[in-house]
C-alpha atoms as a PDB file:
ATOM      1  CA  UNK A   1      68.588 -94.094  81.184  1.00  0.00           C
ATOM      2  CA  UNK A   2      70.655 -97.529  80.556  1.00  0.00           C
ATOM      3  CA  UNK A   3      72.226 -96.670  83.601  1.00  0.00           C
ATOM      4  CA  UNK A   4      69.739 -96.785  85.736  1.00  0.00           C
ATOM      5  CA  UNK A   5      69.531-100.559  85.475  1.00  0.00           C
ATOM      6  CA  UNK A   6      72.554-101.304  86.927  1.00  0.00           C
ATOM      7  CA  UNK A   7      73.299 -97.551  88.609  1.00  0.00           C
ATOM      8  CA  UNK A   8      75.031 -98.845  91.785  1.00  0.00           C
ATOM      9  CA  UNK A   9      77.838 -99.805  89.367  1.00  0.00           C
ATOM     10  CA  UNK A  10      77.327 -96.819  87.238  1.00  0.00           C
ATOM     11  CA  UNK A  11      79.536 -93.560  86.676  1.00  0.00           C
ATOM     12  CA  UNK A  12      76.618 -91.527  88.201  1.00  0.00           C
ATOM     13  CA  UNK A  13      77.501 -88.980  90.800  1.00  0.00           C
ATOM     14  CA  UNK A  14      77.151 -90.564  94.148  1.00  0.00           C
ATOM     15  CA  UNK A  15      74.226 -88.286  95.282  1.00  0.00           C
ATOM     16  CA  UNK A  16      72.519 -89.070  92.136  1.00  0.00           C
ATOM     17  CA  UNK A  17      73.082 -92.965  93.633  1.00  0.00           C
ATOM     18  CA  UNK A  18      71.973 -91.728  97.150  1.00  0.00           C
ATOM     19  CA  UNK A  19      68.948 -90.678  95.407  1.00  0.00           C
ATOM     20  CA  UNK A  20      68.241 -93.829  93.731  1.00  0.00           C
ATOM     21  CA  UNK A  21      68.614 -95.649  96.708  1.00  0.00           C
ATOM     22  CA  UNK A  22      65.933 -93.745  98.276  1.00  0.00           C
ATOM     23  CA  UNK A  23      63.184 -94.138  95.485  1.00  0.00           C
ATOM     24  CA  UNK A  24      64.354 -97.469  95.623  1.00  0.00           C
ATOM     25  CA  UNK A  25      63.265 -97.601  99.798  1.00  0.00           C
ATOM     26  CA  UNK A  26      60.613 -95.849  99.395  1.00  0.00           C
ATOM     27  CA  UNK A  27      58.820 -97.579  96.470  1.00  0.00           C
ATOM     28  CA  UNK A  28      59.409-101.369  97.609  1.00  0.00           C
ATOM     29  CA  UNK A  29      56.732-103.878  98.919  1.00  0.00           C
ATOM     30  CA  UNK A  30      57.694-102.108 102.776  1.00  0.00           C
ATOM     31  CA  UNK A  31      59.239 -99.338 102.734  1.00  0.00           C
ATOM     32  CA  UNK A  32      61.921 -98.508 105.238  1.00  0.00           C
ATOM     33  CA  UNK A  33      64.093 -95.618 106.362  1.00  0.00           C
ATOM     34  CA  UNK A  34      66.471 -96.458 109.187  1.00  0.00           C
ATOM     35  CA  UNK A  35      68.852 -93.659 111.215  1.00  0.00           C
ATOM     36  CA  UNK A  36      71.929 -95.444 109.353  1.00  0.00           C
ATOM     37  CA  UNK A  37      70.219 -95.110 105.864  1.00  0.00           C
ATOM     38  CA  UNK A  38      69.000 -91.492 106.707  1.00  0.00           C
ATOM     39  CA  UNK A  39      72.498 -90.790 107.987  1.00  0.00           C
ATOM     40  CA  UNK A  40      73.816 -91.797 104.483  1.00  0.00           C
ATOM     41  CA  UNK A  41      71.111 -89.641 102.666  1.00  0.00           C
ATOM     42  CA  UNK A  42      72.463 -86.680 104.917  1.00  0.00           C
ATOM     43  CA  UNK A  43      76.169 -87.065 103.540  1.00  0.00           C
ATOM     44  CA  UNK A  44      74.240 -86.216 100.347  1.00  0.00           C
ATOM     45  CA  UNK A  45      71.359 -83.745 100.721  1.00  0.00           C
ATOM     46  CA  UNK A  46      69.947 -80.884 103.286  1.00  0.00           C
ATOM     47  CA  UNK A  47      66.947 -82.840 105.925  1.00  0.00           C
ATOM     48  CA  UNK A  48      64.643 -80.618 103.553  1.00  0.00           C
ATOM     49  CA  UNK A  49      66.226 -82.013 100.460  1.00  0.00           C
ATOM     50  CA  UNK A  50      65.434 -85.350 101.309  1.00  0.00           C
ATOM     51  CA  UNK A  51      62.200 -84.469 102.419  1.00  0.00           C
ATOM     52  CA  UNK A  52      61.446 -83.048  99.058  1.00  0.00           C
ATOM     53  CA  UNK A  53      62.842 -86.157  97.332  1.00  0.00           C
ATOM     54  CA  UNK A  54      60.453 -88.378  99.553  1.00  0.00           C
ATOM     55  CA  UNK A  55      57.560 -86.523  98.901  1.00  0.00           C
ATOM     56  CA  UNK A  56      58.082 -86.635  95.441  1.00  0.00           C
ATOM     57  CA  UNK A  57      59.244 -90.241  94.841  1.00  0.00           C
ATOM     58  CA  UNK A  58      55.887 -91.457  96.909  1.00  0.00           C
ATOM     59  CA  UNK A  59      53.803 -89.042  95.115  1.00  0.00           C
ATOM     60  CA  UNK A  60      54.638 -90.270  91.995  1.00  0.00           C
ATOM     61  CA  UNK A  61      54.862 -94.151  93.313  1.00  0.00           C
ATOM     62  CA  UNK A  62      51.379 -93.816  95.238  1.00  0.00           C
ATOM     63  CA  UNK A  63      49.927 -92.099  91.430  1.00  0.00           C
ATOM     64  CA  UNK A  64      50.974 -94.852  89.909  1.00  0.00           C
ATOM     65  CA  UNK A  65      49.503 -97.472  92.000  1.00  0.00           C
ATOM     66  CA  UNK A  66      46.297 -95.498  91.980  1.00  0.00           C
ATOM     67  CA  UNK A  67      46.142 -95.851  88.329  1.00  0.00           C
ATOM     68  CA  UNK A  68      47.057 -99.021  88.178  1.00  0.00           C
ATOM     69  CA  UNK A  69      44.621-100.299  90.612  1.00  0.00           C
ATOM     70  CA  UNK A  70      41.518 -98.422  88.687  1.00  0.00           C
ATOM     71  CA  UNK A  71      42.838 -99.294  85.293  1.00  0.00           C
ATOM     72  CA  UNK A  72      42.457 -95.831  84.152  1.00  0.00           C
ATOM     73  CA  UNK A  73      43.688 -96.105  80.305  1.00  0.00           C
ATOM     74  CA  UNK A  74      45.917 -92.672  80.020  1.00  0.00           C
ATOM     75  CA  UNK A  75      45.196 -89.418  77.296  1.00  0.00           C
ATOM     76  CA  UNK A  76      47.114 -90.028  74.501  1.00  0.00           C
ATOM     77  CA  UNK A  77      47.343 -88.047  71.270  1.00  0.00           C
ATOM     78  CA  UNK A  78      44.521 -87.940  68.997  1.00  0.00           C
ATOM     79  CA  UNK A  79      44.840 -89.787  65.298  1.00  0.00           C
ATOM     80  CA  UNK A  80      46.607 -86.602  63.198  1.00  0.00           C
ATOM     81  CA  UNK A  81      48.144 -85.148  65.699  1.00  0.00           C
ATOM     82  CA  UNK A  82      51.480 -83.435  64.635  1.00  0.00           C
ATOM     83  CA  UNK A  83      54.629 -85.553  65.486  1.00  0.00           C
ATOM     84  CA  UNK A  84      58.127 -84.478  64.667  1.00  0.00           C
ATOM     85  CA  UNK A  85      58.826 -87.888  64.016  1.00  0.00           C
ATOM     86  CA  UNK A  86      55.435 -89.133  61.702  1.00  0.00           C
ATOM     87  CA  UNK A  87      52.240 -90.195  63.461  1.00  0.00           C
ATOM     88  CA  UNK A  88      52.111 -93.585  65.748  1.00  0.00           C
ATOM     89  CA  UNK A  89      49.979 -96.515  65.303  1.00  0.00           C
ATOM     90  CA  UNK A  90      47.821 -96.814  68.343  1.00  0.00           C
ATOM     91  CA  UNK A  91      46.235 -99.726  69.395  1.00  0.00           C
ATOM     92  CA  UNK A  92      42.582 -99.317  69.458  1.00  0.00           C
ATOM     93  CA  UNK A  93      41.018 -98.301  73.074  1.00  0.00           C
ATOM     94  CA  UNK A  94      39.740-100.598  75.055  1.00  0.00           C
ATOM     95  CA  UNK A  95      35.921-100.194  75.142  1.00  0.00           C
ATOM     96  CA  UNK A  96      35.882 -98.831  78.623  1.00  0.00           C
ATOM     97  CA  UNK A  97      38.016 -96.101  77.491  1.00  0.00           C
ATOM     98  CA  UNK A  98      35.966 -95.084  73.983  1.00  0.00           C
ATOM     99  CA  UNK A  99      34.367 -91.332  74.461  1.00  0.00           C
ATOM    100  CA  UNK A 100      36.896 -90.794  77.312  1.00  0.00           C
ATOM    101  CA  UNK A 101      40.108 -90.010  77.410  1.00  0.00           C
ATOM    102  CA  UNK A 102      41.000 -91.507  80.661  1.00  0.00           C
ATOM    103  CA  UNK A 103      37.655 -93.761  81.895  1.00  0.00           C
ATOM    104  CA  UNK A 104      38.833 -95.558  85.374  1.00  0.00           C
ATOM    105  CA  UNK A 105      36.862 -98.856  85.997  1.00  0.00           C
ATOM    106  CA  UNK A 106      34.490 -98.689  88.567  1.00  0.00           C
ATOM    107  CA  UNK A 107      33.723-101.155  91.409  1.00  0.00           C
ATOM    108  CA  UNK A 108      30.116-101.965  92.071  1.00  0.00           C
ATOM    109  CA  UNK A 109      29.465-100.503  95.026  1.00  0.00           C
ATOM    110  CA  UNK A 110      25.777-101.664  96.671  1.00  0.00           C
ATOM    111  CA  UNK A 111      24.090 -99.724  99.224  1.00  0.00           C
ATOM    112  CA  UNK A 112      23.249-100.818 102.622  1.00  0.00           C
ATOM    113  CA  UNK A 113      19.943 -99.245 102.540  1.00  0.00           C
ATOM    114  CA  UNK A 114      18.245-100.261  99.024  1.00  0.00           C
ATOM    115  CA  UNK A 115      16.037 -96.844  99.238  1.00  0.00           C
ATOM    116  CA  UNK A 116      19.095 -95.085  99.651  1.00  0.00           C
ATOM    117  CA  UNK A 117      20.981 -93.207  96.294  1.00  0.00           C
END
């Protein structure tokens, strides 16, 4: 993991790297794949390798967002739960999360038609 910081400069293998780069692409503000970046990816990995990689990476990147955007609080282990390591401290849930274990907020949304559901 502490290379990962820094892992252009790293002793990772070089399609690990190529890898990187891509998540790196693919997860920015706009992402980008040009013939000469693909081309470099190909040195690296099969065209259904790197599709696998890009589905992945934006699957978990687009997740994220959509979490992030909704605020949804994650599960987390319940008070007593068995840890190898001793039980955590938690903070205590925010009060949109209380009675649920992952409560998204929700955006007023007003109908059109005021008869309407």
């Amino acid at each position: 993991m502490a290379k990962l910081g820094d892992y252009e400069r790293s002793d990772l293998p070089e399609r690990t790297k190529a890898a990187l780069r891509l998540a790196d692409r693919l997860t920015g503000a706009e992402p980008t794949v040009d013939e000469t970046f693909y081309e470099a990816l190909r040195r690296h990995f099969s065209d259904d390798e790197i599709l696998d990689l890009g589905m992945t990476i934006t699957f978990a990147s687009g997740w994220q967002r959509f979490i992030e955007a909704f605020g949804i609080v994650p599960d987390r282990w319940r008070d007593g739960a068995a840890f190898p390591w001793g039980t955590p401290t938690w903070p205590p849930k925010p009060p949109s999360a209380r009675d649920a274990p992952a409560e998204p907020r929700r955006p007023s949304i007003q109908s059109p038609n005021p008869s309407a559901p």
